[in-house]
C-alpha atoms as a PDB file:
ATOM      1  CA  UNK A   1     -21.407   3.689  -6.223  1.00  0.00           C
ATOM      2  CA  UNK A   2     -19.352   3.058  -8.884  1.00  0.00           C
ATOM      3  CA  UNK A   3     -16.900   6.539  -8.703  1.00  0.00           C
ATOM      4  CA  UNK A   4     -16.485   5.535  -4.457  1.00  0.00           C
ATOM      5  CA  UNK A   5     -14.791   2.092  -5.554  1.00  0.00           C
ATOM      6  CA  UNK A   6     -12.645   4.235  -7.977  1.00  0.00           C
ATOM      7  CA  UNK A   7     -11.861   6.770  -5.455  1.00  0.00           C
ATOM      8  CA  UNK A   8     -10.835   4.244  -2.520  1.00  0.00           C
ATOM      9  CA  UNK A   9      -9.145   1.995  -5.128  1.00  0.00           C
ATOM     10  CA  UNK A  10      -6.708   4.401  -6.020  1.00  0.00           C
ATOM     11  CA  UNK A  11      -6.210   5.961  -2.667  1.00  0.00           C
ATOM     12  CA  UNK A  12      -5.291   2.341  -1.751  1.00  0.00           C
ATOM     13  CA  UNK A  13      -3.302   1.669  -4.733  1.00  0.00           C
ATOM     14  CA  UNK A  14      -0.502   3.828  -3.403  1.00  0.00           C
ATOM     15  CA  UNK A  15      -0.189   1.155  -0.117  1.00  0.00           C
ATOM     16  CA  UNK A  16      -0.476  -1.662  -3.256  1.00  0.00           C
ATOM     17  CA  UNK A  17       2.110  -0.497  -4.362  1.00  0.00           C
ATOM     18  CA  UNK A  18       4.321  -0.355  -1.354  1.00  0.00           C
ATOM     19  CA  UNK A  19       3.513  -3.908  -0.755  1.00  0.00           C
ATOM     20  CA  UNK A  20       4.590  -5.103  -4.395  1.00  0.00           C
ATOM     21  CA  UNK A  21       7.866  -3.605  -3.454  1.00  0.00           C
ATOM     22  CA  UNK A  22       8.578  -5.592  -0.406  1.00  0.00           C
ATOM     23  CA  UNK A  23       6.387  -8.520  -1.103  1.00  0.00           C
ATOM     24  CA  UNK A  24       7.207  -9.420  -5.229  1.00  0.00           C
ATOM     25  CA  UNK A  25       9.982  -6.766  -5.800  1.00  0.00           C
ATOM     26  CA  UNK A  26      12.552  -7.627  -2.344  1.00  0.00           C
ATOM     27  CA  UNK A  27      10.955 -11.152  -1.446  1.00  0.00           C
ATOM     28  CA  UNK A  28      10.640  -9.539   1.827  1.00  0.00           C
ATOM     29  CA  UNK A  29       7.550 -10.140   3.781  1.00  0.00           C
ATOM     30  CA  UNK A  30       6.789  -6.959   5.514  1.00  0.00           C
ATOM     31  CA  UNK A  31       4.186  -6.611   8.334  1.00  0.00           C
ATOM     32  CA  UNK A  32       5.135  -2.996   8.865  1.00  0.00           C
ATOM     33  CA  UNK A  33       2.282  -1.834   6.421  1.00  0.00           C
ATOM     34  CA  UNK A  34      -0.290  -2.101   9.263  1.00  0.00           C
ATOM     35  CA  UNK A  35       1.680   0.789  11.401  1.00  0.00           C
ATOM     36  CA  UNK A  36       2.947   2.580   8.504  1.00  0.00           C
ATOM     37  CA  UNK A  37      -0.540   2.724   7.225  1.00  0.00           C
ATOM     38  CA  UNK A  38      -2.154   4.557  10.593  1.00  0.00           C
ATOM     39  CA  UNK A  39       0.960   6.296  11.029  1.00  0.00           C
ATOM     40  CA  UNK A  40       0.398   8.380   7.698  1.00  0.00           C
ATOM     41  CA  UNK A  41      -2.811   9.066   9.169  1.00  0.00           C
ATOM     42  CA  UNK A  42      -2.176   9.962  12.226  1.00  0.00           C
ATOM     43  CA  UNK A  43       1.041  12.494  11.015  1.00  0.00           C
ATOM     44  CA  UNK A  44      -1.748  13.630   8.411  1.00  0.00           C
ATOM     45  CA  UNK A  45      -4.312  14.718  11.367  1.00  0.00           C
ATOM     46  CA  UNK A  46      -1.622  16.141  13.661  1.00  0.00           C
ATOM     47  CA  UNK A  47       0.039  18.380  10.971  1.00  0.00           C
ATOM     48  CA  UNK A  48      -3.721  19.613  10.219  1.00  0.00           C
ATOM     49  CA  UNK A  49      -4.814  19.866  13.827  1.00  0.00           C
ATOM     50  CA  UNK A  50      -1.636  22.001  14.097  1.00  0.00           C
ATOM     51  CA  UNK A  51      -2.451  24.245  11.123  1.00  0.00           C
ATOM     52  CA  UNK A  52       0.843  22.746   9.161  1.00  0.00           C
ATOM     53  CA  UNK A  53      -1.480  22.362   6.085  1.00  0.00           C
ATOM     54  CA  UNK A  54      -1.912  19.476   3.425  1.00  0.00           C
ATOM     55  CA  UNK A  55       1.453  19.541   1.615  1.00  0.00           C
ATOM     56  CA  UNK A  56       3.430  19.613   4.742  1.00  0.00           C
ATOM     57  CA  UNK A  57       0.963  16.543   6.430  1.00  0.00           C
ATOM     58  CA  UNK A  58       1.709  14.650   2.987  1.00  0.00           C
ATOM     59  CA  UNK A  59       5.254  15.308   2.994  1.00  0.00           C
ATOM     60  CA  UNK A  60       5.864  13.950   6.534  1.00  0.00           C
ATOM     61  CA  UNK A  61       3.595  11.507   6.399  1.00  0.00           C
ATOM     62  CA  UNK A  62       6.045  10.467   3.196  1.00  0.00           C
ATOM     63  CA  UNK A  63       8.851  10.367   5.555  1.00  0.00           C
ATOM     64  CA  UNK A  64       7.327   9.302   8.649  1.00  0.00           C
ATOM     65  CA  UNK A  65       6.581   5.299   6.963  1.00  0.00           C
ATOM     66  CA  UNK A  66      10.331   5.404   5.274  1.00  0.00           C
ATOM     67  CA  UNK A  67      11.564   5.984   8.646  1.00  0.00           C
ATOM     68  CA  UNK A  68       9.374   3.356   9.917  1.00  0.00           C
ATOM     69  CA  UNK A  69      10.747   1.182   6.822  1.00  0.00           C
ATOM     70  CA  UNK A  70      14.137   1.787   7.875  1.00  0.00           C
ATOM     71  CA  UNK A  71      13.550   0.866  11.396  1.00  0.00           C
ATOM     72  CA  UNK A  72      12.142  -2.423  10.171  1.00  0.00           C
ATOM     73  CA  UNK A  73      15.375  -2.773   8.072  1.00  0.00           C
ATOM     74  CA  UNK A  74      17.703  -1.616  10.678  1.00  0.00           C
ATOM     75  CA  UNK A  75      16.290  -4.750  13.270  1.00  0.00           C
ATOM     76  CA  UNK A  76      16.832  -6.928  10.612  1.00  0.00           C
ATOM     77  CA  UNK A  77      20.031  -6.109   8.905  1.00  0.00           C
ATOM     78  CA  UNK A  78      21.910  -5.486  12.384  1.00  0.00           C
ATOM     79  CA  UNK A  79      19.953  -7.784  14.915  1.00  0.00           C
ATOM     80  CA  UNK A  80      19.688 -10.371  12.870  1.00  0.00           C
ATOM     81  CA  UNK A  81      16.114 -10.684  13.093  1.00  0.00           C
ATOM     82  CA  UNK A  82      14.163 -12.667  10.329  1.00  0.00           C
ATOM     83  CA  UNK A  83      12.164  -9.891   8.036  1.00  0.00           C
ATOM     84  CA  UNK A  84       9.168 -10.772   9.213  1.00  0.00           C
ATOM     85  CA  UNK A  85       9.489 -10.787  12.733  1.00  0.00           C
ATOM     86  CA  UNK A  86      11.457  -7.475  12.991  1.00  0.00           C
ATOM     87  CA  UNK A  87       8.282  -5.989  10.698  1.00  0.00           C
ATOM     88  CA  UNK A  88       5.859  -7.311  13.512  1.00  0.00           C
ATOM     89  CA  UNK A  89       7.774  -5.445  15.991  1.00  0.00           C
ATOM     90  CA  UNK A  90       7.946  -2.265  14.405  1.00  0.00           C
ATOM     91  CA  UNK A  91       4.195  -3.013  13.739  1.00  0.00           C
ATOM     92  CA  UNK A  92       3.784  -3.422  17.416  1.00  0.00           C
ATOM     93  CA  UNK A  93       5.736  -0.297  18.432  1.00  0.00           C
ATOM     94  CA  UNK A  94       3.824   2.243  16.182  1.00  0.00           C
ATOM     95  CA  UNK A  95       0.813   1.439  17.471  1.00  0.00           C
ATOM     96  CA  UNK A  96       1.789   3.435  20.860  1.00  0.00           C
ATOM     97  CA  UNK A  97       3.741   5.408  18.415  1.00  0.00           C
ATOM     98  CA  UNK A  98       0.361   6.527  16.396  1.00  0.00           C
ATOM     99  CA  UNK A  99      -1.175   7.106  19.397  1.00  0.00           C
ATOM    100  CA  UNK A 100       1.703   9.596  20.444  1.00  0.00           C
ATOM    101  CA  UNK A 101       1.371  11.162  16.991  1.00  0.00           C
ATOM    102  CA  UNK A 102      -2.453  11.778  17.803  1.00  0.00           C
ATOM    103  CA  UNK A 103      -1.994  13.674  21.024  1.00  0.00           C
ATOM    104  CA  UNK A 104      -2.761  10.271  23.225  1.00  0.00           C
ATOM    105  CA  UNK A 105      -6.186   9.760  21.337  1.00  0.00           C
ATOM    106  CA  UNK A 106      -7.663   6.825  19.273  1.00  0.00           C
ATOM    107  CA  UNK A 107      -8.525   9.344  16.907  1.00  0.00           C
ATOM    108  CA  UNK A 108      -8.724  12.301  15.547  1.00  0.00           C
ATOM    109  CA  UNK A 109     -11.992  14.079  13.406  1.00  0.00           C
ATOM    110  CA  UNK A 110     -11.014  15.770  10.473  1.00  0.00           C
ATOM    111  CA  UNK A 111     -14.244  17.014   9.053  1.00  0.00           C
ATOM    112  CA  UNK A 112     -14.322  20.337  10.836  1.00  0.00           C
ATOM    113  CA  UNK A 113     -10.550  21.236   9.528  1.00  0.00           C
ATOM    114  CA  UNK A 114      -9.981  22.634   5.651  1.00  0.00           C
ATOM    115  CA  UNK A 115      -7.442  20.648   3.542  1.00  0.00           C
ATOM    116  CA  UNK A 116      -6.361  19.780  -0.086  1.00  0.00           C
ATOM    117  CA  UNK A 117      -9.392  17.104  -0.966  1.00  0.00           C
ATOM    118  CA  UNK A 118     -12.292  19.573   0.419  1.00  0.00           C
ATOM    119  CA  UNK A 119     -10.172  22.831  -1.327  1.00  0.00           C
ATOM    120  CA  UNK A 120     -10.219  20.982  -4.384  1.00  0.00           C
ATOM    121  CA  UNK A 121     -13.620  19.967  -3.970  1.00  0.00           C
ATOM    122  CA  UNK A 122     -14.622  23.205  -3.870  1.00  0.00           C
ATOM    123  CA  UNK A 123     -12.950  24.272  -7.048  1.00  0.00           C
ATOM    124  CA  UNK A 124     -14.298  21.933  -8.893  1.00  0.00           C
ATOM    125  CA  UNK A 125     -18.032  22.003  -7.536  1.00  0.00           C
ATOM    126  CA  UNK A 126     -20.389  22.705 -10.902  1.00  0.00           C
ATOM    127  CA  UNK A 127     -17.627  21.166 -12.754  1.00  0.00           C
ATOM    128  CA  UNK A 128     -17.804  17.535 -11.781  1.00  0.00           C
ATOM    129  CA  UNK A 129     -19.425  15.558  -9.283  1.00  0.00           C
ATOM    130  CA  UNK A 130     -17.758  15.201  -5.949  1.00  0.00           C
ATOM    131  CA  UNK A 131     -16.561  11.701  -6.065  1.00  0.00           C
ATOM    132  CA  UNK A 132     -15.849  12.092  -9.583  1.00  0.00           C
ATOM    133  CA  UNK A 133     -14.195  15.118  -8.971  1.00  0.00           C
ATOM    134  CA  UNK A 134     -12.348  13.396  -6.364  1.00  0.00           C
ATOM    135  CA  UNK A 135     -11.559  10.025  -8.621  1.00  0.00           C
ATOM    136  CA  UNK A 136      -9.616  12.514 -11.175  1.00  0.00           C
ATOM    137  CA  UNK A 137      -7.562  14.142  -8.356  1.00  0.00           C
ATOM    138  CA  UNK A 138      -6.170  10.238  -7.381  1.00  0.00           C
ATOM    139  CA  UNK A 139      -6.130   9.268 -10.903  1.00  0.00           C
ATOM    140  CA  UNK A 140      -3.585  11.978 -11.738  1.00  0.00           C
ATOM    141  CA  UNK A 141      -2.123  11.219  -8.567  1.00  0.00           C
ATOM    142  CA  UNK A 142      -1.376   7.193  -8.792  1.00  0.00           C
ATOM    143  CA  UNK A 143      -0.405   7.816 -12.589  1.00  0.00           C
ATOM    144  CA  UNK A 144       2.422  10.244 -11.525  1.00  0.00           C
ATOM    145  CA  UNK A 145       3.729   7.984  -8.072  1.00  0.00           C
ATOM    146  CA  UNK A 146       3.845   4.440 -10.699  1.00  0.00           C
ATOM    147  CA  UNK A 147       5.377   6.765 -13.685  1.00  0.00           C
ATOM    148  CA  UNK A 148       8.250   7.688 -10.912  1.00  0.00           C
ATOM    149  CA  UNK A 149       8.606   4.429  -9.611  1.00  0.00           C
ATOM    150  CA  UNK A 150       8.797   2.410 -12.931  1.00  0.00           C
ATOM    151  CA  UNK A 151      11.044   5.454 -13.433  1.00  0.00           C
ATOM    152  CA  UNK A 152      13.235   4.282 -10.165  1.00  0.00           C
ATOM    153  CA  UNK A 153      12.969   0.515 -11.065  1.00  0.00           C
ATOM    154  CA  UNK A 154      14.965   1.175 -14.289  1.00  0.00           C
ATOM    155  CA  UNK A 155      17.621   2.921 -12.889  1.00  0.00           C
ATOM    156  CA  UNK A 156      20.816   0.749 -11.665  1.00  0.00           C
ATOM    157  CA  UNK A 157      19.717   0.955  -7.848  1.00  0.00           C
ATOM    158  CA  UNK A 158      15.774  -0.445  -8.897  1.00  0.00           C
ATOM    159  CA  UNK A 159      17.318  -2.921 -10.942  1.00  0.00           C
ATOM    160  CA  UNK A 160      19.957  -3.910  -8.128  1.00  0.00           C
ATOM    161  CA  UNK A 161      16.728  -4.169  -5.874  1.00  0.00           C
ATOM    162  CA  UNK A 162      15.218  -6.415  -7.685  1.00  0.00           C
ATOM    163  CA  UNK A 163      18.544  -8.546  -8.515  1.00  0.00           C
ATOM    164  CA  UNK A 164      18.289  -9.005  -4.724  1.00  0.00           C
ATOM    165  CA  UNK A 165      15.022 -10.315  -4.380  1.00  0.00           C
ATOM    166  CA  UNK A 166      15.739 -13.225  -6.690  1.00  0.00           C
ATOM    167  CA  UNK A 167      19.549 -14.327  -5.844  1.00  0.00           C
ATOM    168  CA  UNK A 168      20.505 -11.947  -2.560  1.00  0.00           C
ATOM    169  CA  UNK A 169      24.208 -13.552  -2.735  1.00  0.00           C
ATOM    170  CA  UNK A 170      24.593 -13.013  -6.393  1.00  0.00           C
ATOM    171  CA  UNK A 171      24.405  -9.194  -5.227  1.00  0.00           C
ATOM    172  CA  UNK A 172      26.906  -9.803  -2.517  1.00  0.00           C
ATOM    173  CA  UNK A 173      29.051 -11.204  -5.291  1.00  0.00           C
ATOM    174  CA  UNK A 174      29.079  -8.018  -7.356  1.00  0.00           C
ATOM    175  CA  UNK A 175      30.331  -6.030  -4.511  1.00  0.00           C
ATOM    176  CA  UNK A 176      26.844  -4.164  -3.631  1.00  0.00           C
ATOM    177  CA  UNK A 177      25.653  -4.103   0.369  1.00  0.00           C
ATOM    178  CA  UNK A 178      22.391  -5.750   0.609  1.00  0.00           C
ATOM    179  CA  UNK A 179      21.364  -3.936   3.972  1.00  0.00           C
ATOM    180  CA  UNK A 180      21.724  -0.654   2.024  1.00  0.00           C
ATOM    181  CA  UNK A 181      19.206  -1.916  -0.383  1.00  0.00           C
ATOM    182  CA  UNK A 182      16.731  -3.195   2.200  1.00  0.00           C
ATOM    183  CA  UNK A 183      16.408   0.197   3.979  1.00  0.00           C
ATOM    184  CA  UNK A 184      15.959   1.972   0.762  1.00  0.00           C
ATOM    185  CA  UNK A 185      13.231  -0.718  -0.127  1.00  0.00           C
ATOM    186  CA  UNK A 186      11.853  -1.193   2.351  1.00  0.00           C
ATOM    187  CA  UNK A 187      11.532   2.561   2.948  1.00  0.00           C
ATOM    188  CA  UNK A 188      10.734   3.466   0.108  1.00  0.00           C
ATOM    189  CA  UNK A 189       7.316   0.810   0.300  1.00  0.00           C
ATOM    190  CA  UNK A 190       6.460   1.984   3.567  1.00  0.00           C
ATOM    191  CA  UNK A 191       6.485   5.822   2.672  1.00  0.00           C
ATOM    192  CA  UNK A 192       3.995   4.915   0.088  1.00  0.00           C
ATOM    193  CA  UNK A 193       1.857   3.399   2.830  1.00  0.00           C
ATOM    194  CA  UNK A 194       2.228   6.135   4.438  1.00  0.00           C
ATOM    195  CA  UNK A 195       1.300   8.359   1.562  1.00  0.00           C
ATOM    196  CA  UNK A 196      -2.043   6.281   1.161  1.00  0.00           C
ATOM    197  CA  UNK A 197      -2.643   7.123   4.704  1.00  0.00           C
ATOM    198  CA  UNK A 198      -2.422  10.419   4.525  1.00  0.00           C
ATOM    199  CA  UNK A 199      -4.932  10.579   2.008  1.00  0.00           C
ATOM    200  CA  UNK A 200      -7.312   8.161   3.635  1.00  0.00           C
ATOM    201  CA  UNK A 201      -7.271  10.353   6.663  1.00  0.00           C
ATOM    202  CA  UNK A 202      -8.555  13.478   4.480  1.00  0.00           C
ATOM    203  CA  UNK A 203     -10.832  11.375   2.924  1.00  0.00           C
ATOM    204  CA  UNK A 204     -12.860   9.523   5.519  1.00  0.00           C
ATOM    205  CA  UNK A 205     -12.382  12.584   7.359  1.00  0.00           C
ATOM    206  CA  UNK A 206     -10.712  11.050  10.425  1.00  0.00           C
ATOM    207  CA  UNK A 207      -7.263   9.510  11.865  1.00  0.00           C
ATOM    208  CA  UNK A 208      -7.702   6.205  13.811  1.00  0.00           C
ATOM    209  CA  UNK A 209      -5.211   4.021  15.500  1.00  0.00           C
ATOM    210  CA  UNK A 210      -6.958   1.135  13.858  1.00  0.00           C
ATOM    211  CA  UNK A 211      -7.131   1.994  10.844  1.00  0.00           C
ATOM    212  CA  UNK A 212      -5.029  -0.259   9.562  1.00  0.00           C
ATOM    213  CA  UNK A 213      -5.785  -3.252  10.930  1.00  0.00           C
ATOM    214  CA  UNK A 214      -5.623  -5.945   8.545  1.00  0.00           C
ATOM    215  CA  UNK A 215      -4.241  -3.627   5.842  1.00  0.00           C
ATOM    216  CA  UNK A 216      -1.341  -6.294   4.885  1.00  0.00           C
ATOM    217  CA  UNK A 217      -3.973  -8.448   3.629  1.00  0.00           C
ATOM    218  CA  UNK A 218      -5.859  -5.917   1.954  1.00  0.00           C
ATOM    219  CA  UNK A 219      -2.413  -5.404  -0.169  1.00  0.00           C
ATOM    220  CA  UNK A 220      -1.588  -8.800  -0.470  1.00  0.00           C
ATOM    221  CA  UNK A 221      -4.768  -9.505  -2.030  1.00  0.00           C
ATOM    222  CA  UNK A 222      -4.895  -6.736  -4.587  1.00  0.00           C
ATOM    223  CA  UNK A 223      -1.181  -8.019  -5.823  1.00  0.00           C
ATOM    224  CA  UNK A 224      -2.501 -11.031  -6.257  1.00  0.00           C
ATOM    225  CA  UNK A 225      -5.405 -10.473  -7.906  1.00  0.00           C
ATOM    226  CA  UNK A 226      -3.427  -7.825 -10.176  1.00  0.00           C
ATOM    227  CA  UNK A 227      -1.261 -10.576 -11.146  1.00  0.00           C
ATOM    228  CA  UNK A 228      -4.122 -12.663 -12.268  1.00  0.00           C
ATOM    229  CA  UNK A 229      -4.567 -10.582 -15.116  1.00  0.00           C
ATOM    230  CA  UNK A 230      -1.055  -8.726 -15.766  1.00  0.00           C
ATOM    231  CA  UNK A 231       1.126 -11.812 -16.037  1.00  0.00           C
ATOM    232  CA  UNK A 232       4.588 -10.003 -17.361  1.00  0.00           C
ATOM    233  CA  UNK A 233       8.228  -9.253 -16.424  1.00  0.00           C
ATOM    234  CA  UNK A 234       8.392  -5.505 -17.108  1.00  0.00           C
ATOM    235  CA  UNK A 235       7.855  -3.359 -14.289  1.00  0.00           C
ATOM    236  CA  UNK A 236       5.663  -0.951 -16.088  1.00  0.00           C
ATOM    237  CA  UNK A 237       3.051  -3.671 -16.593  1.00  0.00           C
ATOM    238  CA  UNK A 238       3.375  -4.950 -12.940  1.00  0.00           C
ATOM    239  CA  UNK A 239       2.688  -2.017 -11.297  1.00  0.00           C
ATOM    240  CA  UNK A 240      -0.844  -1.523 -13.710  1.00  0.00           C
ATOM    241  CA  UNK A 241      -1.439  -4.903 -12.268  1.00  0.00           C
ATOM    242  CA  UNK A 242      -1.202  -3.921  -9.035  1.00  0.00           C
ATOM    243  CA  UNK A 243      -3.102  -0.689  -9.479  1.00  0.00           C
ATOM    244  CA  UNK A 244      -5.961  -2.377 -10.711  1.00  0.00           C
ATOM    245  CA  UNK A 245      -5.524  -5.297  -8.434  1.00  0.00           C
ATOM    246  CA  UNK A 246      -6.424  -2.794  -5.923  1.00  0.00           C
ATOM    247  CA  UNK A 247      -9.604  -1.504  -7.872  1.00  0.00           C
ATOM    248  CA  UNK A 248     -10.735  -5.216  -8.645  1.00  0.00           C
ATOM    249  CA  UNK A 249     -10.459  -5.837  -4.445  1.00  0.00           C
ATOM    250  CA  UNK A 250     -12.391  -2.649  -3.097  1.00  0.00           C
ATOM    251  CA  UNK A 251     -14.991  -3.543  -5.893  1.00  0.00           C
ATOM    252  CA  UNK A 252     -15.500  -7.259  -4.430  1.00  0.00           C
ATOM    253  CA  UNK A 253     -15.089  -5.715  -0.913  1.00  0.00           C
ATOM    254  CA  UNK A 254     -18.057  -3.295  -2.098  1.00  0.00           C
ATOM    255  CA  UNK A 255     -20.119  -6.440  -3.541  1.00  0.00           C
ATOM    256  CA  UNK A 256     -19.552  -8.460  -0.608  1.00  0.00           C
ATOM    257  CA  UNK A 257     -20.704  -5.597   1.896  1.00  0.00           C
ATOM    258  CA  UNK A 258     -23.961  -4.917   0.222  1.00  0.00           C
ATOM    259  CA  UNK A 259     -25.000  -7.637  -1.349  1.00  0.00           C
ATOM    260  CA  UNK A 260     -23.518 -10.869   0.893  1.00  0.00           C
ATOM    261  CA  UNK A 261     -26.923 -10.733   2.446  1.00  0.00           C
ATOM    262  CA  UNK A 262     -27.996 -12.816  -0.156  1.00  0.00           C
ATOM    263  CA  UNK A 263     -26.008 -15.315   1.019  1.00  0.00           C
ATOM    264  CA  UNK A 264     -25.896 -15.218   4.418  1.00  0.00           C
ATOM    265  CA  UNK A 265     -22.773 -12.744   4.500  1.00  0.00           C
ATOM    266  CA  UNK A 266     -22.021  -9.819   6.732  1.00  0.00           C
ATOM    267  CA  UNK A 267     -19.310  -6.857   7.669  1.00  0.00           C
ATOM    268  CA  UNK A 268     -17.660  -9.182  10.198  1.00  0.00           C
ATOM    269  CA  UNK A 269     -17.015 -11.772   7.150  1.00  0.00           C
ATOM    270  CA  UNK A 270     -15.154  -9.424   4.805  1.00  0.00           C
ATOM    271  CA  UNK A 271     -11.589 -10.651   6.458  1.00  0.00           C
ATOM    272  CA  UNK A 272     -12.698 -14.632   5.407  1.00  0.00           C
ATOM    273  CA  UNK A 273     -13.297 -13.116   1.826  1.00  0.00           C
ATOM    274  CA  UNK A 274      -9.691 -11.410   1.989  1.00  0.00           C
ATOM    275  CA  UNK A 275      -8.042 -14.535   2.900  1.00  0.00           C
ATOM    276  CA  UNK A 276     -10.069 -16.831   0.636  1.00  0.00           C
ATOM    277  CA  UNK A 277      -9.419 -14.153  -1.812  1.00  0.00           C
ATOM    278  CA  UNK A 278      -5.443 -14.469  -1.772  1.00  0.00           C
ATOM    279  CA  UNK A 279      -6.072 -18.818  -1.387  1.00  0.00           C
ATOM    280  CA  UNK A 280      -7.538 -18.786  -4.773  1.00  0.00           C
ATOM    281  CA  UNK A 281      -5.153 -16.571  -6.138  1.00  0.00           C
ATOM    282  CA  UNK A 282      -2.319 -18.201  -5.577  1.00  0.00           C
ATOM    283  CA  UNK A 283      -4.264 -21.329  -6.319  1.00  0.00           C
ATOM    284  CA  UNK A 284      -5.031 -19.824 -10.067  1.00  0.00           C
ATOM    285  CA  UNK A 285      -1.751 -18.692 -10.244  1.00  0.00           C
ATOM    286  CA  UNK A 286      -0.349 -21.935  -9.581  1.00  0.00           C
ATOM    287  CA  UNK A 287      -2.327 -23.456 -12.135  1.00  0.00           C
ATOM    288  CA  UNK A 288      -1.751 -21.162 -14.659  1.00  0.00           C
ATOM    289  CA  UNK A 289       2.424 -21.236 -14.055  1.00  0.00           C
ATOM    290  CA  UNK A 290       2.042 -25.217 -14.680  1.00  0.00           C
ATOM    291  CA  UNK A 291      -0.187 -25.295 -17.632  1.00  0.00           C
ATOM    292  CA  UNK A 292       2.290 -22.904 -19.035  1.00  0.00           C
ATOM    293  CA  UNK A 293       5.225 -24.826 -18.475  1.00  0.00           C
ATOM    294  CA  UNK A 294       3.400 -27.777 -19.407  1.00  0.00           C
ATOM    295  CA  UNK A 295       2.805 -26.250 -22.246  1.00  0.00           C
ATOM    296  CA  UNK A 296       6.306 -25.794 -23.248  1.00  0.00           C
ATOM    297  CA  UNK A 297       7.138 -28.944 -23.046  1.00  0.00           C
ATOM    298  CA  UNK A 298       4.789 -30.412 -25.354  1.00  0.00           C
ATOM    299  CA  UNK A 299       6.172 -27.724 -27.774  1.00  0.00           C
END
């Protein structure tokens, strides 16, 4: 029980962290994560179902969600769109995109087809456990993706980045483009998705068009909750937060699916617990940024 909430909280983390970019590193709220998502899925499946292999299925999936990214960027920064509606209509058009990618199917089964997560189960069978096998795979993988981009967020384009999403014009005023930052940004968050789609695909074993549905909540929530407990300015300690944000949220999710009963709860409620979820973050949050202030000023 315990090793499945690790495994899907880090496979997730890598879409957390996409959504920390856009949502708490740009200020830009970015609905593309519920395409992107399904998109790195579906390229996953295709490039298997093709015989391209894992590597390659990662590696486009990668760079299928930064195009996606940039698309969202590219309505904004040139039609003027607001951010969030030009995300909901790249949202909308990968959904017929996704089911393109999937050979005009819903979905794809995967359980048939050899890849990197049953190749590496198999190497490590006697060794470990499956899922724990499986949890030390992610681990190492979610370590190196937040090394590289706490690694990115120091450099003078992750710092510019982040210069935007608190005072856009002062930017302008230093001579930098803003649009140039947005589709890197915003590219860069929704290859991540993508990523974590990829590796969903291999791991439940199928591509769906509808897989994620809802996702943007999912994310939002494991920020939130992240930031609950990693309250900080430096990068390396606010992507941990959202890396365990995301372990803290499939663990409720987990609590809340088989043991809600109790209460009267069932699958079909988990989306109120989401939202609820993110109202009493924010709610805490709130409370805790004016005790702290309050605080201050008694000092």
């Amino acid at each position: 029980m315990v090793e499945g909430i690790l495994v899907e909280g880090l496979i997730y983390a890598l879409m957390v962290l996409g959504v920390f970019i856009t949502f708490r590193v740009m200020n830009f709220p970015d609905l593309t994560v519920d395409g992107s998502f399904p998109l790195g899925a579906a390229i996953m499946a295709a490039t298997l179902v093709a015989g391209g292999g894992s590597f390659l299925g990662l590696f486009l999936a990668f760079v299928g969600g930064f195009v996606a990214g940039m698309i969202t960027a590219l309505i904004h920064n040139k039609l003027k769109i607001p951010g969030l509606l030009a995300s909901i209509l790249t949202m909308t058009m990968l959904y017929s995109i996704n089911i393109r990618v999937l050979g005009n199917r819903p979905n794809v089964q995967l359980l048939r087809i050899d890849h990197l997560l049953s190749r590496f189960e198999t190497m490590v069978q006697g060794i470990f456990p499956k899922e724990w096998g499986l949890f030390l795979f992610f681990f190492v993988v979610v370590v190196v993706v937040k090394l590289l981009l706490d690694l990115f967020f120091r450099t003078d384009m992750g710092l510019t980045i982040g210069a935007m999403g608190n005072n856009e014009q002062m930017v302008i005023s230093q001579g930098v483009n803003p649009a140039t930052l947005k589709y890197i940004g915003i590219g860069l968050s929704n290859a991540l998705v993508g990523l974590s789609g990829a590796f969903a695909a291999m791991y439940l074993g199928y591509a769906d068009v509808g897989l994620g549905q809802g996702i943007i909540i999912s994310g939002l929530a494991s920020v939130m909750l992240g930031e609950l407990f990693f309250r900080s300015n430096r990068i390396f300690v606010l992507t941990l937060g959202a890396v365990v944000g995301s372990l803290l949220y499939k663990a409720i999710m987990f609590f809340g699916r088989y043991y809600g009963y109790y209460v009267g709860l069932t699958p079909n409620d988990l989306k109120l617990i989401s939202g609820l979820l993110i109202i009493v973050s924010i709610v805490i949050s709130r409370l805790q940024k004016t005790s702290s202030q309050k605080l201050r000023r008694d000092v």
